[in-house]
PDB file of N, CA and C in Angstrom:
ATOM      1  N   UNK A   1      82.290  74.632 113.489  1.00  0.00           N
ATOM      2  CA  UNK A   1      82.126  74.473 112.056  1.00  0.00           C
ATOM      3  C   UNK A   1      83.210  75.275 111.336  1.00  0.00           C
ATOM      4  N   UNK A   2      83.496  74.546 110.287  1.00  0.00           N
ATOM      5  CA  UNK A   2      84.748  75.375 109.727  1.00  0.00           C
ATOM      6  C   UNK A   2      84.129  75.850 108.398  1.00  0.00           C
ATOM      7  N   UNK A   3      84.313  77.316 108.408  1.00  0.00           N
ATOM      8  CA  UNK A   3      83.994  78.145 106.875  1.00  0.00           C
ATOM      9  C   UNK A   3      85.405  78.129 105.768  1.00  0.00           C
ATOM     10  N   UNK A   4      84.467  77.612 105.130  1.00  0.00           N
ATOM     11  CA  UNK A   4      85.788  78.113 103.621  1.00  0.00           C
ATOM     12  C   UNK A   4      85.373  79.251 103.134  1.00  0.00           C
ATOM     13  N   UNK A   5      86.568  79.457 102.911  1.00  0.00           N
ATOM     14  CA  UNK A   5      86.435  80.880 102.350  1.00  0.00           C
ATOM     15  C   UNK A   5      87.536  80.897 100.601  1.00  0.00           C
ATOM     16  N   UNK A   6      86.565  81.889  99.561  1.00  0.00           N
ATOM     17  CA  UNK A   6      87.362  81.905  98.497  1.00  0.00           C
ATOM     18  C   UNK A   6      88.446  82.899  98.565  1.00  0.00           C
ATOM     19  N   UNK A   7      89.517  82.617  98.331  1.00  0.00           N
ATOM     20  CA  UNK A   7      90.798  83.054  98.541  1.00  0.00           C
ATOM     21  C   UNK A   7      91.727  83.515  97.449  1.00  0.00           C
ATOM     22  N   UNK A   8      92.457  84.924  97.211  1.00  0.00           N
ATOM     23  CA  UNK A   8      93.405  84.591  96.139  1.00  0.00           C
ATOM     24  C   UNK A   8      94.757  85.170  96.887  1.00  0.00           C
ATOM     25  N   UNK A   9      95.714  84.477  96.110  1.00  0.00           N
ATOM     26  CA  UNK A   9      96.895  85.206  96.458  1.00  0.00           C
ATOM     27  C   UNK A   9      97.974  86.212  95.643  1.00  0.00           C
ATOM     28  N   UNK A  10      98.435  87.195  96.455  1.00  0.00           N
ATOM     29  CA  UNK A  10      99.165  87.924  95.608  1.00  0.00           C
ATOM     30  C   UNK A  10     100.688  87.855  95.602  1.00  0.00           C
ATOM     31  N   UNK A  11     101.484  87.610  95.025  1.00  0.00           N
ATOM     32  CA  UNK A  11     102.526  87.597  95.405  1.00  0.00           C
ATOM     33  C   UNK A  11     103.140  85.827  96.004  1.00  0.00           C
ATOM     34  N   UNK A  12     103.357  85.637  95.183  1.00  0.00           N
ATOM     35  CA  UNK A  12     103.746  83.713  95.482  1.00  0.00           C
ATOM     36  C   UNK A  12     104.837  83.627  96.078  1.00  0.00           C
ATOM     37  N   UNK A  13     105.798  84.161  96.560  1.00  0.00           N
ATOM     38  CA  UNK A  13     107.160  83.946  96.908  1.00  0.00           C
ATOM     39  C   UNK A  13     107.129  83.496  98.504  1.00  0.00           C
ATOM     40  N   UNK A  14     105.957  82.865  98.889  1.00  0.00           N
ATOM     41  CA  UNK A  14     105.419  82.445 100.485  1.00  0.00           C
ATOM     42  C   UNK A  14     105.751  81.303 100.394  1.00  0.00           C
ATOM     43  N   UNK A  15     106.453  80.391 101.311  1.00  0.00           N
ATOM     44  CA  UNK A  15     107.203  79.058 101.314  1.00  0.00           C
ATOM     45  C   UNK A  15     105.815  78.040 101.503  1.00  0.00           C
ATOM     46  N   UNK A  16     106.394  77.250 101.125  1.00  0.00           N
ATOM     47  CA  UNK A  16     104.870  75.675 101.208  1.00  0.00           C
ATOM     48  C   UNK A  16     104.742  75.988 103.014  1.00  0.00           C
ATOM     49  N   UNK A  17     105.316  75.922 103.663  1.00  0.00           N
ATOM     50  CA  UNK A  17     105.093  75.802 104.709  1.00  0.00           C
ATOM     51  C   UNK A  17     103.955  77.019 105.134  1.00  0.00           C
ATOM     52  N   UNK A  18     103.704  77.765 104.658  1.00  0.00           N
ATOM     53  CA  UNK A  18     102.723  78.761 104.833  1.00  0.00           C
ATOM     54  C   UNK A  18     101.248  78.212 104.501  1.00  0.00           C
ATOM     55  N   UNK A  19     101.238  77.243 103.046  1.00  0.00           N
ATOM     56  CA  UNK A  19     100.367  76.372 102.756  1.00  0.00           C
ATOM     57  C   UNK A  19     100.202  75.507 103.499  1.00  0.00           C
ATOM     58  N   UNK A  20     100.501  75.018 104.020  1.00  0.00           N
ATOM     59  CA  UNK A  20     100.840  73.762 105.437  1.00  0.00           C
ATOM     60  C   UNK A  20      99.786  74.413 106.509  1.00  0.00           C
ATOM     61  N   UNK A  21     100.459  75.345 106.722  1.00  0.00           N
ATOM     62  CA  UNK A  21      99.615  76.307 108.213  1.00  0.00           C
ATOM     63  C   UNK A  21      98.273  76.547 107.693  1.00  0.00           C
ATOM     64  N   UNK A  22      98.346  77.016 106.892  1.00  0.00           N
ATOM     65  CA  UNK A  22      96.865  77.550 106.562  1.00  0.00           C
ATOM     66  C   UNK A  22      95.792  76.263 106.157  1.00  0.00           C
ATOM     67  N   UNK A  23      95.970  75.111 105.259  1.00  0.00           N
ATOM     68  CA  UNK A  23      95.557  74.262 105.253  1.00  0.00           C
ATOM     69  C   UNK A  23      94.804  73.038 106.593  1.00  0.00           C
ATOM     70  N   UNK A  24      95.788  73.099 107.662  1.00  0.00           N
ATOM     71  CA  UNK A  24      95.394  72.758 108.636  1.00  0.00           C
ATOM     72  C   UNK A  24      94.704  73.122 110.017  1.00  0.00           C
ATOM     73  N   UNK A  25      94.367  74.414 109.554  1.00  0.00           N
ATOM     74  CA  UNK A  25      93.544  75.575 110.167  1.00  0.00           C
ATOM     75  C   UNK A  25      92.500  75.178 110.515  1.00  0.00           C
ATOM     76  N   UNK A  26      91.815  75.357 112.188  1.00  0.00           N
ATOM     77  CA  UNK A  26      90.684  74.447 112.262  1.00  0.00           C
ATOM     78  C   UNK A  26      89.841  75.896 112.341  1.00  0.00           C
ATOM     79  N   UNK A  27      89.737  76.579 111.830  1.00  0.00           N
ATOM     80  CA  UNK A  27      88.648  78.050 111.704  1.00  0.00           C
ATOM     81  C   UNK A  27      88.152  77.910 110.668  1.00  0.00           C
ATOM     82  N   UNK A  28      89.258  78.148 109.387  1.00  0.00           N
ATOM     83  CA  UNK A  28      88.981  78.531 108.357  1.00  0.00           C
ATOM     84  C   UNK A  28      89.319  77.422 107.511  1.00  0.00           C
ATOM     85  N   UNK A  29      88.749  77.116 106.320  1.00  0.00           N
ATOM     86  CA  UNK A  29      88.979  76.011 105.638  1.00  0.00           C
ATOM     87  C   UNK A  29      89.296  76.849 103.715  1.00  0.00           C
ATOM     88  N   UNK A  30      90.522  77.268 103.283  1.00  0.00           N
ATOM     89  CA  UNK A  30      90.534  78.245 102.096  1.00  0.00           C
ATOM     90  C   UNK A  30      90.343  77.584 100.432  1.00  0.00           C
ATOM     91  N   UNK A  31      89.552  78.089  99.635  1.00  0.00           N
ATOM     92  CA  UNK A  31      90.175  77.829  98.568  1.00  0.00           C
ATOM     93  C   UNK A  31      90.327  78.532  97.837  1.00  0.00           C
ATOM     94  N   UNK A  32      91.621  78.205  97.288  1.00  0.00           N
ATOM     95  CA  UNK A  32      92.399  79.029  96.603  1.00  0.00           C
ATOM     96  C   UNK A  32      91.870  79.075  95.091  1.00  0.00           C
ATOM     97  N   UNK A  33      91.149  80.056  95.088  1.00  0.00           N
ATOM     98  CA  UNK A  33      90.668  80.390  93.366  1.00  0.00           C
ATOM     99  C   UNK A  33      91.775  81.281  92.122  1.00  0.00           C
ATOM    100  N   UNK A  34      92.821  81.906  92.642  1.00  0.00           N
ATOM    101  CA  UNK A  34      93.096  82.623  91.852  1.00  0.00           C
ATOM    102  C   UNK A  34      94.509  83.072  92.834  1.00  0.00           C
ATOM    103  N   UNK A  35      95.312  82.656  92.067  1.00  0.00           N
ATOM    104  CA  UNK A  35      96.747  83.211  92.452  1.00  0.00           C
ATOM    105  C   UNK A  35      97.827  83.963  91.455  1.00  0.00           C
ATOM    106  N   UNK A  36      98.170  84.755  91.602  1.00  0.00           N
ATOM    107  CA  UNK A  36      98.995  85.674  90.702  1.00  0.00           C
ATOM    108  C   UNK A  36     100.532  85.297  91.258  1.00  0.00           C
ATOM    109  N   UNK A  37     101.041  85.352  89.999  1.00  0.00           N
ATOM    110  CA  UNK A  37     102.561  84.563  90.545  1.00  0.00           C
ATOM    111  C   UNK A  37     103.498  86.133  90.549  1.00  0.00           C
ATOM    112  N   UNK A  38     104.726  85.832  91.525  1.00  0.00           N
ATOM    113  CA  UNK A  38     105.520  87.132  91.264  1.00  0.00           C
ATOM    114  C   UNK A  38     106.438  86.356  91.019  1.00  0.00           C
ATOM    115  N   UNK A  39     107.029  85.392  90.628  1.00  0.00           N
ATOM    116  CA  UNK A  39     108.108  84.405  90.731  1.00  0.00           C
ATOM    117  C   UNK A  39     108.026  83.102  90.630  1.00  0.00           C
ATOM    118  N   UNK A  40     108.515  82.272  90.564  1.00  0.00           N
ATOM    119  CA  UNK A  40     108.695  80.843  90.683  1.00  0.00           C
ATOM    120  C   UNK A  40     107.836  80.237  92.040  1.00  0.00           C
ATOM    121  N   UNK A  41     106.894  79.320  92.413  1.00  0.00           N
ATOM    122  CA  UNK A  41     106.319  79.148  93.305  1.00  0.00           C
ATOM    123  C   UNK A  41     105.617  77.304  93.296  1.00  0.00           C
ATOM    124  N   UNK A  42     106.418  76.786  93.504  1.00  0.00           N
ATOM    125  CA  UNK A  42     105.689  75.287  94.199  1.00  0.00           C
ATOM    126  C   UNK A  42     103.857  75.242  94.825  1.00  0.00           C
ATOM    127  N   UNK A  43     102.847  76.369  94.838  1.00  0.00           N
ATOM    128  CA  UNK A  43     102.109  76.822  94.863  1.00  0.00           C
ATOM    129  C   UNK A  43     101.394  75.985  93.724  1.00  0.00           C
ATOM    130  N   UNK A  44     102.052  75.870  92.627  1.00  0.00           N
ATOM    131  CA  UNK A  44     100.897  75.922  91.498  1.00  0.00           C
ATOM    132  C   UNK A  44     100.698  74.093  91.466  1.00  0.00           C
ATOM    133  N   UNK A  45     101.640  73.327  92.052  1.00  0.00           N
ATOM    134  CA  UNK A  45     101.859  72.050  92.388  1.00  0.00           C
ATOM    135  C   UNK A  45     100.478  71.931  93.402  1.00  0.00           C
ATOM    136  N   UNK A  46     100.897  72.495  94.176  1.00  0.00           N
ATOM    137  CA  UNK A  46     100.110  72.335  95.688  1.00  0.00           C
ATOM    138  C   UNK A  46      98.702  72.771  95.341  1.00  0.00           C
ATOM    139  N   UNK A  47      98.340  73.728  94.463  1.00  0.00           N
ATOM    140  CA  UNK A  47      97.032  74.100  94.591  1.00  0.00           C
ATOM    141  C   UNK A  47      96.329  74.140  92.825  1.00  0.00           C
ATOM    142  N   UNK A  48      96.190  72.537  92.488  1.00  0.00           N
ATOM    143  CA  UNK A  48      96.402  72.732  90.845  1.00  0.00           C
ATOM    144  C   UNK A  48      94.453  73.241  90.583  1.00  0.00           C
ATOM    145  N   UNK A  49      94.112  73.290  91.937  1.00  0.00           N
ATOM    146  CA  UNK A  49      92.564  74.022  91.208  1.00  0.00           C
ATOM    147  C   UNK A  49      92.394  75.572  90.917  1.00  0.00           C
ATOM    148  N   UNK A  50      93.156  76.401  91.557  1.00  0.00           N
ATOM    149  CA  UNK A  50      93.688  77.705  91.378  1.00  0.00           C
ATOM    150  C   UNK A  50      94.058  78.254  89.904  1.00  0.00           C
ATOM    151  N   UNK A  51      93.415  78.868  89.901  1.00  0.00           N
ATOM    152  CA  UNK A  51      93.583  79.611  88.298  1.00  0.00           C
ATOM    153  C   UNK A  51      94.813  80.484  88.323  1.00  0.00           C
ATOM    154  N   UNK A  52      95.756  80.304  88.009  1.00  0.00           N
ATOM    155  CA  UNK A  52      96.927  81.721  87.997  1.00  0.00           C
ATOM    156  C   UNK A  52      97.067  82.099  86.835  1.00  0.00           C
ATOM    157  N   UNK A  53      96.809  83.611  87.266  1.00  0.00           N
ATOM    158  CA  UNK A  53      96.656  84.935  86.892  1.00  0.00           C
ATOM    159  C   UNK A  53      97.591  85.496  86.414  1.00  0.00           C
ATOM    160  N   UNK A  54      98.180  86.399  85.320  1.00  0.00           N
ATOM    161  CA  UNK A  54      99.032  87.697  85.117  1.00  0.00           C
ATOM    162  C   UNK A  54      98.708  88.603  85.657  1.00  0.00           C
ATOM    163  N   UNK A  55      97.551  89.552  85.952  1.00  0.00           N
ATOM    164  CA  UNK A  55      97.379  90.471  86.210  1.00  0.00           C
ATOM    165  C   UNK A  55      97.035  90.569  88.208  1.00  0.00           C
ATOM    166  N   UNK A  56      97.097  90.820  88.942  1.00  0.00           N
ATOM    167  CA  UNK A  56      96.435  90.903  90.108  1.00  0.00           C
ATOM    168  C   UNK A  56      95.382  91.967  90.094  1.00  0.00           C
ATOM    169  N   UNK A  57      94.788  92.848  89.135  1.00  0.00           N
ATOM    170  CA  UNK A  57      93.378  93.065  89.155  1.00  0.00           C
ATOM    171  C   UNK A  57      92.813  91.737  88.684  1.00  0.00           C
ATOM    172  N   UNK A  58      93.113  91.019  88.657  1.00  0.00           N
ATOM    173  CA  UNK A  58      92.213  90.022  88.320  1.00  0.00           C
ATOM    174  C   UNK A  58      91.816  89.265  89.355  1.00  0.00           C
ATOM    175  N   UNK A  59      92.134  89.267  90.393  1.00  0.00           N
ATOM    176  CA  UNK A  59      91.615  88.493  91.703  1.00  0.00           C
ATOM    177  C   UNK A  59      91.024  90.117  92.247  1.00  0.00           C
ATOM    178  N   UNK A  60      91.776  91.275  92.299  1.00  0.00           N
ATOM    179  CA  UNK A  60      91.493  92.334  93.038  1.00  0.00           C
ATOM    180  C   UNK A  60      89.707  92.334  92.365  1.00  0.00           C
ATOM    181  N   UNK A  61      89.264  92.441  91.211  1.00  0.00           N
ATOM    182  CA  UNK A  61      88.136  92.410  90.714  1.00  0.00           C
ATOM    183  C   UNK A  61      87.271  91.171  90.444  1.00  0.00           C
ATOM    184  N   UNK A  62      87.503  89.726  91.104  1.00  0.00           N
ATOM    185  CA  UNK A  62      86.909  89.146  91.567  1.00  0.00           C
ATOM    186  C   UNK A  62      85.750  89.117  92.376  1.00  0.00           C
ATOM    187  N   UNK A  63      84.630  88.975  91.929  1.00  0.00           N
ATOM    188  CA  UNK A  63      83.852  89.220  92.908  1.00  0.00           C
ATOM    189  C   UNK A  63      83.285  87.770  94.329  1.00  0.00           C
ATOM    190  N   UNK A  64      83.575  86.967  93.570  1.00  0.00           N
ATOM    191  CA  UNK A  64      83.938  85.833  94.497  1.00  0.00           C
ATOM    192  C   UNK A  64      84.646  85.533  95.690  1.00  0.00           C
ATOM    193  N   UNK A  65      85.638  85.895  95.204  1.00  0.00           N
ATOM    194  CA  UNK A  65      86.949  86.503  96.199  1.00  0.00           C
ATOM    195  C   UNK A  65      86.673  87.230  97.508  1.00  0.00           C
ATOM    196  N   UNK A  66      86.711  86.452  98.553  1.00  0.00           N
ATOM    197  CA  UNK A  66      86.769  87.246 100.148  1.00  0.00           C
ATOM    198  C   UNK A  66      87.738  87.734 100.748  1.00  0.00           C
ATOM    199  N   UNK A  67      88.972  86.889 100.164  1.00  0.00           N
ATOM    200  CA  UNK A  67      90.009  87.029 101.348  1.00  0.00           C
ATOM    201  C   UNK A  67      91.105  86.837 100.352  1.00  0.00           C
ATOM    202  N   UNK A  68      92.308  88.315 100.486  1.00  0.00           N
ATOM    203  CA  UNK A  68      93.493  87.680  99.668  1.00  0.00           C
ATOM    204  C   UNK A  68      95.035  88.076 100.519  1.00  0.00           C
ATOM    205  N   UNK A  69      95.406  87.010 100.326  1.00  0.00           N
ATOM    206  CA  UNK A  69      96.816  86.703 101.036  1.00  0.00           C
ATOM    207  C   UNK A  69      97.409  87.501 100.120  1.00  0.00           C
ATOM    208  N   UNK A  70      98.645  88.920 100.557  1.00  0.00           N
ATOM    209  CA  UNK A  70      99.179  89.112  99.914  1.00  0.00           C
ATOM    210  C   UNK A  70     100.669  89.721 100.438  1.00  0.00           C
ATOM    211  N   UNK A  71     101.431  89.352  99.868  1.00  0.00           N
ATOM    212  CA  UNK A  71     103.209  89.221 100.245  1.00  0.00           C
ATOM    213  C   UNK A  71     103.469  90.785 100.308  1.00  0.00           C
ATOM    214  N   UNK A  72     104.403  90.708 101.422  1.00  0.00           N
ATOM    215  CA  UNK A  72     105.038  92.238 102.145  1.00  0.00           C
ATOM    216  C   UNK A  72     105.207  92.617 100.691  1.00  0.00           C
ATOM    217  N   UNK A  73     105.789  92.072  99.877  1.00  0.00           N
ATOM    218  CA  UNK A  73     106.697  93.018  98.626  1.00  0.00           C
ATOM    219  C   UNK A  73     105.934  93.262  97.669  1.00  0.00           C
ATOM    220  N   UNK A  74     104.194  92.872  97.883  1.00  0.00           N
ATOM    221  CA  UNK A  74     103.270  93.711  96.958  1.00  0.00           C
ATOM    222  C   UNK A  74     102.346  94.660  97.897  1.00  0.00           C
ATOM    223  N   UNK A  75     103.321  95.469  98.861  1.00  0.00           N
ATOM    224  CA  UNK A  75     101.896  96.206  99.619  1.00  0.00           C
ATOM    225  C   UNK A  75     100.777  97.020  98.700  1.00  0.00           C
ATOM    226  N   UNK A  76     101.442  97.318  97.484  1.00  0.00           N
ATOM    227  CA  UNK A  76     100.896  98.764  96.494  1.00  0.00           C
ATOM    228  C   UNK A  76      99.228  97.760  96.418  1.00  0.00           C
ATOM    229  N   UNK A  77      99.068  96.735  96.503  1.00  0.00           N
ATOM    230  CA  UNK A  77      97.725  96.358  96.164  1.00  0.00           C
ATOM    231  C   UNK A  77      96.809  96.232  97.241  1.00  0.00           C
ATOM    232  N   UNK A  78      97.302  96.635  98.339  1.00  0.00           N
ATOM    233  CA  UNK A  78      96.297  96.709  99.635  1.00  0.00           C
ATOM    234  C   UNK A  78      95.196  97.015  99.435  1.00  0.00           C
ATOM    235  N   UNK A  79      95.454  98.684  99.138  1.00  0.00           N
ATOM    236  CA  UNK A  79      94.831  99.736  99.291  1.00  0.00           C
ATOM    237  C   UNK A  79      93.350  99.368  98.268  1.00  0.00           C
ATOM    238  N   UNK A  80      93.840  99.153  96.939  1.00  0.00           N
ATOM    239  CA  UNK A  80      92.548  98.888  95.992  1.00  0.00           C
ATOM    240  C   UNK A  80      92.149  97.743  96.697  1.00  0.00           C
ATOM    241  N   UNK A  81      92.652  96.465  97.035  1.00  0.00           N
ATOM    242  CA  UNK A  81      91.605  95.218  97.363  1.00  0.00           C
ATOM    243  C   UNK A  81      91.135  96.130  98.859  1.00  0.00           C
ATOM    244  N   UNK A  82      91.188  96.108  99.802  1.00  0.00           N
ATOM    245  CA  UNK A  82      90.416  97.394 100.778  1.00  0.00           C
ATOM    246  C   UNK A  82      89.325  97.554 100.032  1.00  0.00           C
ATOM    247  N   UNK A  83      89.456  98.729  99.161  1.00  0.00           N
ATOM    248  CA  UNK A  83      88.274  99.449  98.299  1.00  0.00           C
ATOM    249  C   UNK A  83      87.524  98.747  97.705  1.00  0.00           C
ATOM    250  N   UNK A  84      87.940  97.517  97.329  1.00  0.00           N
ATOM    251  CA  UNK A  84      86.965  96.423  96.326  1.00  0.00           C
ATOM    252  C   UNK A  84      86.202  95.535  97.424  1.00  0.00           C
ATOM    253  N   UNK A  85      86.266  95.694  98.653  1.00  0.00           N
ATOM    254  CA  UNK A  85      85.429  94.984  99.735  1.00  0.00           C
ATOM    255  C   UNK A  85      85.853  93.771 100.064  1.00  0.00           C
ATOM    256  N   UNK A  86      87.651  93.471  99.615  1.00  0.00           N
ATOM    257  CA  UNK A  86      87.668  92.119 100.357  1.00  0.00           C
ATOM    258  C   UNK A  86      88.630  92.484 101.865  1.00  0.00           C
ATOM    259  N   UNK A  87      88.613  91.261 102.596  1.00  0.00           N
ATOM    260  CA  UNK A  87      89.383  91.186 103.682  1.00  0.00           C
ATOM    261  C   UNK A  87      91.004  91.040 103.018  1.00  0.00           C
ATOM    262  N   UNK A  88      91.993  91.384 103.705  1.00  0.00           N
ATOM    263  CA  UNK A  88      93.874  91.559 103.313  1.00  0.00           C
ATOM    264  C   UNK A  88      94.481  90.574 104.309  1.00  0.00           C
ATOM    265  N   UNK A  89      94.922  89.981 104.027  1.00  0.00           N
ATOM    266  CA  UNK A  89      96.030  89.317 105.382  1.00  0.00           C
ATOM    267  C   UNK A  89      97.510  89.583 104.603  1.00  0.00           C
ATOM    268  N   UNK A  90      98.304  90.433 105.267  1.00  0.00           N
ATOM    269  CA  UNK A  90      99.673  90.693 104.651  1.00  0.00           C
ATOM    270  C   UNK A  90     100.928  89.104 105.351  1.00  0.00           C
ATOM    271  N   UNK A  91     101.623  88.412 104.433  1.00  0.00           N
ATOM    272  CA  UNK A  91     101.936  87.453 104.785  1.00  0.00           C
ATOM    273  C   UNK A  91     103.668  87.756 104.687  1.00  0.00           C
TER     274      UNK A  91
END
């Protein structure tokens, strides 16, 4: 059985092909509720149910939110999503 899980991301500068992988994942099935952009990102094409964010406390204080993908070049937000009880996958 495959679990979805609510998902946000931090840091958009992750190529479609990352969306590709993860999408066809036979574990986990994600949706993407809340993405914070750091840049320009084909993301917002690919995932037009995703709310994007200015702030990344705003997914970090999500309480919905299980699991957030977030890019080497925002490590500084680990540490609080940790503390706020979600799972991190650094991408």
């Amino acid at each position: 059985m495959v679990k979805t899980i609510s998902a946000g991301i931090i840091g958009c500068n992750m190529s479609e092909e990352f969306f590709r992988t993860t999408e066809v994942n036979k574990v986990e099935s994600f949706f993407w509720k809340k993405i914070y952009l750091s840049g320009k990102s084909s993301s917002i094409k690919s995932h037009p149910q995703a709310e994007i964010v200015d702030k990344a406390e705003l997914i970090i204080n999500d309480s919905d939110i299980e699991l957030v993908f977030v890019s080497a070049s925002h490590l500084q937000f680990v540490k609080p999503i940790i503390e706020s009880g979600k799972s991190v996958r650094i991408v």
